[in-house]
C-alpha atoms as a PDB file:
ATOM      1  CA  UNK A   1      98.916 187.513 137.052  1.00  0.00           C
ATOM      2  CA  UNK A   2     102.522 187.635 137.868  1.00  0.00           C
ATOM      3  CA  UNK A   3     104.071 184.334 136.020  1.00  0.00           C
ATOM      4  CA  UNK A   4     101.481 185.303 133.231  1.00  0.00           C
ATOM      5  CA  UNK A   5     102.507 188.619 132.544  1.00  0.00           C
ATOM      6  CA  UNK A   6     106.359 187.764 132.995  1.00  0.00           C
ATOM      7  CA  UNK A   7     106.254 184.694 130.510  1.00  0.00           C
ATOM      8  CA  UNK A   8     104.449 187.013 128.247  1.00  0.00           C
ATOM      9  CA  UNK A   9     107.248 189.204 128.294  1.00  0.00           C
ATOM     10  CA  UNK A  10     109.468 186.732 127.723  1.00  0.00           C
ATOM     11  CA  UNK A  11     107.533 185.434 124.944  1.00  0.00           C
ATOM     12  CA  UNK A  12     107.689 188.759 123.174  1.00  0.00           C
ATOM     13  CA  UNK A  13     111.399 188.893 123.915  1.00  0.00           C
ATOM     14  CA  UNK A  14     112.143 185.377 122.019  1.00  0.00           C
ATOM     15  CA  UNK A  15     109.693 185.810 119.680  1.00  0.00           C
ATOM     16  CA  UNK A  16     111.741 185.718 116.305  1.00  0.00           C
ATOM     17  CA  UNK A  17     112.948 182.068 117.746  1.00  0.00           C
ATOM     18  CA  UNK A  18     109.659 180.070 118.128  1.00  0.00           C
ATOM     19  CA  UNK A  19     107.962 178.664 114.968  1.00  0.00           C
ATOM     20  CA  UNK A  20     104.461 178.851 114.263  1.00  0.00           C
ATOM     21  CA  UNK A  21     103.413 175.780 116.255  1.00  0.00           C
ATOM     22  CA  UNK A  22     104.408 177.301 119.521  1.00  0.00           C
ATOM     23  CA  UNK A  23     103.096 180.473 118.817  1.00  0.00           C
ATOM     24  CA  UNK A  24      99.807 178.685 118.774  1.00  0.00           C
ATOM     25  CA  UNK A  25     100.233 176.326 121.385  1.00  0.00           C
ATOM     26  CA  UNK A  26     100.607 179.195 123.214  1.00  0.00           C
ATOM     27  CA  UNK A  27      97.423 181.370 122.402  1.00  0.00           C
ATOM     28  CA  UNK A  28      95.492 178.071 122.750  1.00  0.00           C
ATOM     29  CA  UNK A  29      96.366 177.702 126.418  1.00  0.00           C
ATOM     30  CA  UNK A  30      96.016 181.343 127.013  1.00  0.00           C
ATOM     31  CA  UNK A  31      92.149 180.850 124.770  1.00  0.00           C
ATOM     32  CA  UNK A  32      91.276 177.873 127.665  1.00  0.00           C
ATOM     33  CA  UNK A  33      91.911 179.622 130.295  1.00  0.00           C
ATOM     34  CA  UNK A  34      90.170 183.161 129.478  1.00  0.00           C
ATOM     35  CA  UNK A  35      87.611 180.608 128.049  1.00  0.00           C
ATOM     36  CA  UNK A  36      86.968 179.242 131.814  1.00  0.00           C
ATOM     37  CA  UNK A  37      86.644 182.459 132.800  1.00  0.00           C
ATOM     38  CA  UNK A  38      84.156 184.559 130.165  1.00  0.00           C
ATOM     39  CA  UNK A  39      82.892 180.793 128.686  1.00  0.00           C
ATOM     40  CA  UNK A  40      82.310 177.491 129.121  1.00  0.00           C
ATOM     41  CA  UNK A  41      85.038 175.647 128.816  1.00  0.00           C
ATOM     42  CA  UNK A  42      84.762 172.139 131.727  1.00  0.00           C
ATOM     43  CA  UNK A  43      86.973 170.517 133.998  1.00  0.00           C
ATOM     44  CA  UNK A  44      90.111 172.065 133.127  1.00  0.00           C
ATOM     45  CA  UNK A  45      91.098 174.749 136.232  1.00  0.00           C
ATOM     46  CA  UNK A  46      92.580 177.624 134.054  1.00  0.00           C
ATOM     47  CA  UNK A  47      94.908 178.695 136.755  1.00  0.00           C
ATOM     48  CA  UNK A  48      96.517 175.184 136.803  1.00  0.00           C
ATOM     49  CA  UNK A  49      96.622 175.175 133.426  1.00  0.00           C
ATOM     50  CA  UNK A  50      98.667 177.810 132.572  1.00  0.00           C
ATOM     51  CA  UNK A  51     100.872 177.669 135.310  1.00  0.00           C
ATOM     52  CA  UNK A  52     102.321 174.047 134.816  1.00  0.00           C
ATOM     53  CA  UNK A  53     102.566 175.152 131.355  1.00  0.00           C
ATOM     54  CA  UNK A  54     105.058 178.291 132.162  1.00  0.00           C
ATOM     55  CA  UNK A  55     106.547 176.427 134.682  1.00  0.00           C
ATOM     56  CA  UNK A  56     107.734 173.979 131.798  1.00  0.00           C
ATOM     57  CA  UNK A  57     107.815 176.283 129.086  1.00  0.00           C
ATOM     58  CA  UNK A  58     109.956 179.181 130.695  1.00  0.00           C
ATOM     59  CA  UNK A  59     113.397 179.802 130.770  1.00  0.00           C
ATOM     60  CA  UNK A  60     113.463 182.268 133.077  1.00  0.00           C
ATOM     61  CA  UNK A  61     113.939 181.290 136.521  1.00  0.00           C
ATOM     62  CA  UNK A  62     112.020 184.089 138.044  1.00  0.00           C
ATOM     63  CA  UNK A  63     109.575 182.915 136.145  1.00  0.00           C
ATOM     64  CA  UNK A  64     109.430 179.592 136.887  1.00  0.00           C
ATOM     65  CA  UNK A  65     109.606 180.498 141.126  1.00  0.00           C
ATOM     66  CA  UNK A  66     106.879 183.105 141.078  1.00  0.00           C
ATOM     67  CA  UNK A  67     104.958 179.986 138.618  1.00  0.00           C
ATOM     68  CA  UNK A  68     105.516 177.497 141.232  1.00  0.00           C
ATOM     69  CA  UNK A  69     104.654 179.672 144.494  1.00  0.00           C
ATOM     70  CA  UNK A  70     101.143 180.604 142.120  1.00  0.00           C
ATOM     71  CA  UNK A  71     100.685 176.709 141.457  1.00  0.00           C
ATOM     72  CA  UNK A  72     101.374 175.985 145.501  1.00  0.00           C
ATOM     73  CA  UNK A  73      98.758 178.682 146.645  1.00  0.00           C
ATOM     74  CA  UNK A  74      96.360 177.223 143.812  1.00  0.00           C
ATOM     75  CA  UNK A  75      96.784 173.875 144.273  1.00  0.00           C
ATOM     76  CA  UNK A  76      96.240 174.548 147.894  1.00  0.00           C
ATOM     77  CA  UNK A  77      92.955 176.330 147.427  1.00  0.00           C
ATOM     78  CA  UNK A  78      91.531 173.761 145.342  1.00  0.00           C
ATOM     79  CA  UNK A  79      92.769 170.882 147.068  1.00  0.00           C
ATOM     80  CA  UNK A  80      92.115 171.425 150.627  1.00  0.00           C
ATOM     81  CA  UNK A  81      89.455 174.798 150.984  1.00  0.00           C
ATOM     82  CA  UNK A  82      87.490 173.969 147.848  1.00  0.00           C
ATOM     83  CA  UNK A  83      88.152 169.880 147.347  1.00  0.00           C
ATOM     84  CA  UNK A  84      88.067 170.265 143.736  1.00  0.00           C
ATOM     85  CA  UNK A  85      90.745 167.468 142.277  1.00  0.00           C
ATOM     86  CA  UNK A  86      89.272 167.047 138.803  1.00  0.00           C
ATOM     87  CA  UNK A  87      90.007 170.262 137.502  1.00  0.00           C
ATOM     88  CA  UNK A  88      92.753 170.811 139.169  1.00  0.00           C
ATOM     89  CA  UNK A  89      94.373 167.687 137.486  1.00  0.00           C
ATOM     90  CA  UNK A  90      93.152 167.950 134.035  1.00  0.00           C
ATOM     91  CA  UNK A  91      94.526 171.414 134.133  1.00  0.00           C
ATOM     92  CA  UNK A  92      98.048 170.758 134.936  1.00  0.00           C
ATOM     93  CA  UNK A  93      97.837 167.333 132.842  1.00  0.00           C
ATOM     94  CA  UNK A  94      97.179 169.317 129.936  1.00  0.00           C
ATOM     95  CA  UNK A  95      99.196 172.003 130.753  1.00  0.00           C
ATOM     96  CA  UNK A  96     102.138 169.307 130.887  1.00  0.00           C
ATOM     97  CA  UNK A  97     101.315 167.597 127.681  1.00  0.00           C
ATOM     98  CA  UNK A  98     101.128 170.763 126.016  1.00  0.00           C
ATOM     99  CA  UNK A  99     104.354 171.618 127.082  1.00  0.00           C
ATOM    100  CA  UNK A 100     105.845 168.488 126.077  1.00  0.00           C
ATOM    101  CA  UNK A 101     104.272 168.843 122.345  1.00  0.00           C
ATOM    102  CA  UNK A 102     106.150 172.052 122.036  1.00  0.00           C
ATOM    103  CA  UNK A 103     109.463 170.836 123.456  1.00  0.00           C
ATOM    104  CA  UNK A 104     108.964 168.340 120.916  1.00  0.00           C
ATOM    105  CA  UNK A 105     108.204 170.378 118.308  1.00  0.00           C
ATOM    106  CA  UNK A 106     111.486 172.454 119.145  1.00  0.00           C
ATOM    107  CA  UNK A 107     113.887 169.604 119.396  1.00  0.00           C
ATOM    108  CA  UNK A 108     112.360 168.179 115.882  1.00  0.00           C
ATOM    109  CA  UNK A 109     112.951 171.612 114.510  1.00  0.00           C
ATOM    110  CA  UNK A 110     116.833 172.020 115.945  1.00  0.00           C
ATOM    111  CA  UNK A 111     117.213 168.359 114.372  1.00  0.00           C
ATOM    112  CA  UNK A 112     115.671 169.309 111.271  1.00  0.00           C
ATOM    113  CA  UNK A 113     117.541 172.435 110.708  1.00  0.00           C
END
């Protein structure tokens, strides 16, 4: 809950500067991974999910430490306690590419502009 609410925050704070895209890039992560837990969303770990994505998408660096302890302690639980690699992966896969389609999207916009 940590990362979460602190890159929310930070969202808030910057919001004037993201475009439309991000904004929705953003509530569909956030939408997958509430969706794992009061739906049925498969084989995407919600917890991995949003974490990779903060830890790329932040530009906070206490952000991106308390993301990466999070993603450690996760990754450990599903990994060695629980042996779950599938979601685990997808999650942080997605979270990644995700990421990448908004850095995209920002860089196309500075170019644009």
């Amino acid at each position: 809950m940590v990362p979460l609410i602190a890159f929310m925050f930070e969202r808030v704070e910057h919001a004037r500067e993201a475009n439309f895209f991000q904004h929705g890039v953003d509530y569909l992560v956030f939408a997958l991974a509430v969706g794992r837990v009061i739906g049925n969303v498969p084989y995407i770990s919600g917890h991995t999910l949003l974490l990779s994505y903060i830890l790329l998408q932040s530009r906070s660096t206490l952000v991106r430490i308390s993301a990466v302890l999070v993603l450690g302690q996760t990754l450990f639980l599903k990994y060695f306690m629980w042996g779950d690699f599938v979601t685990s992966n997808v999650g942080i896969a997605l979270g990644c590419v995700l990421a990448s389609l908004v850095a995209l999207s920002k860089k196309y916009r500075a170019a644009a502009a």
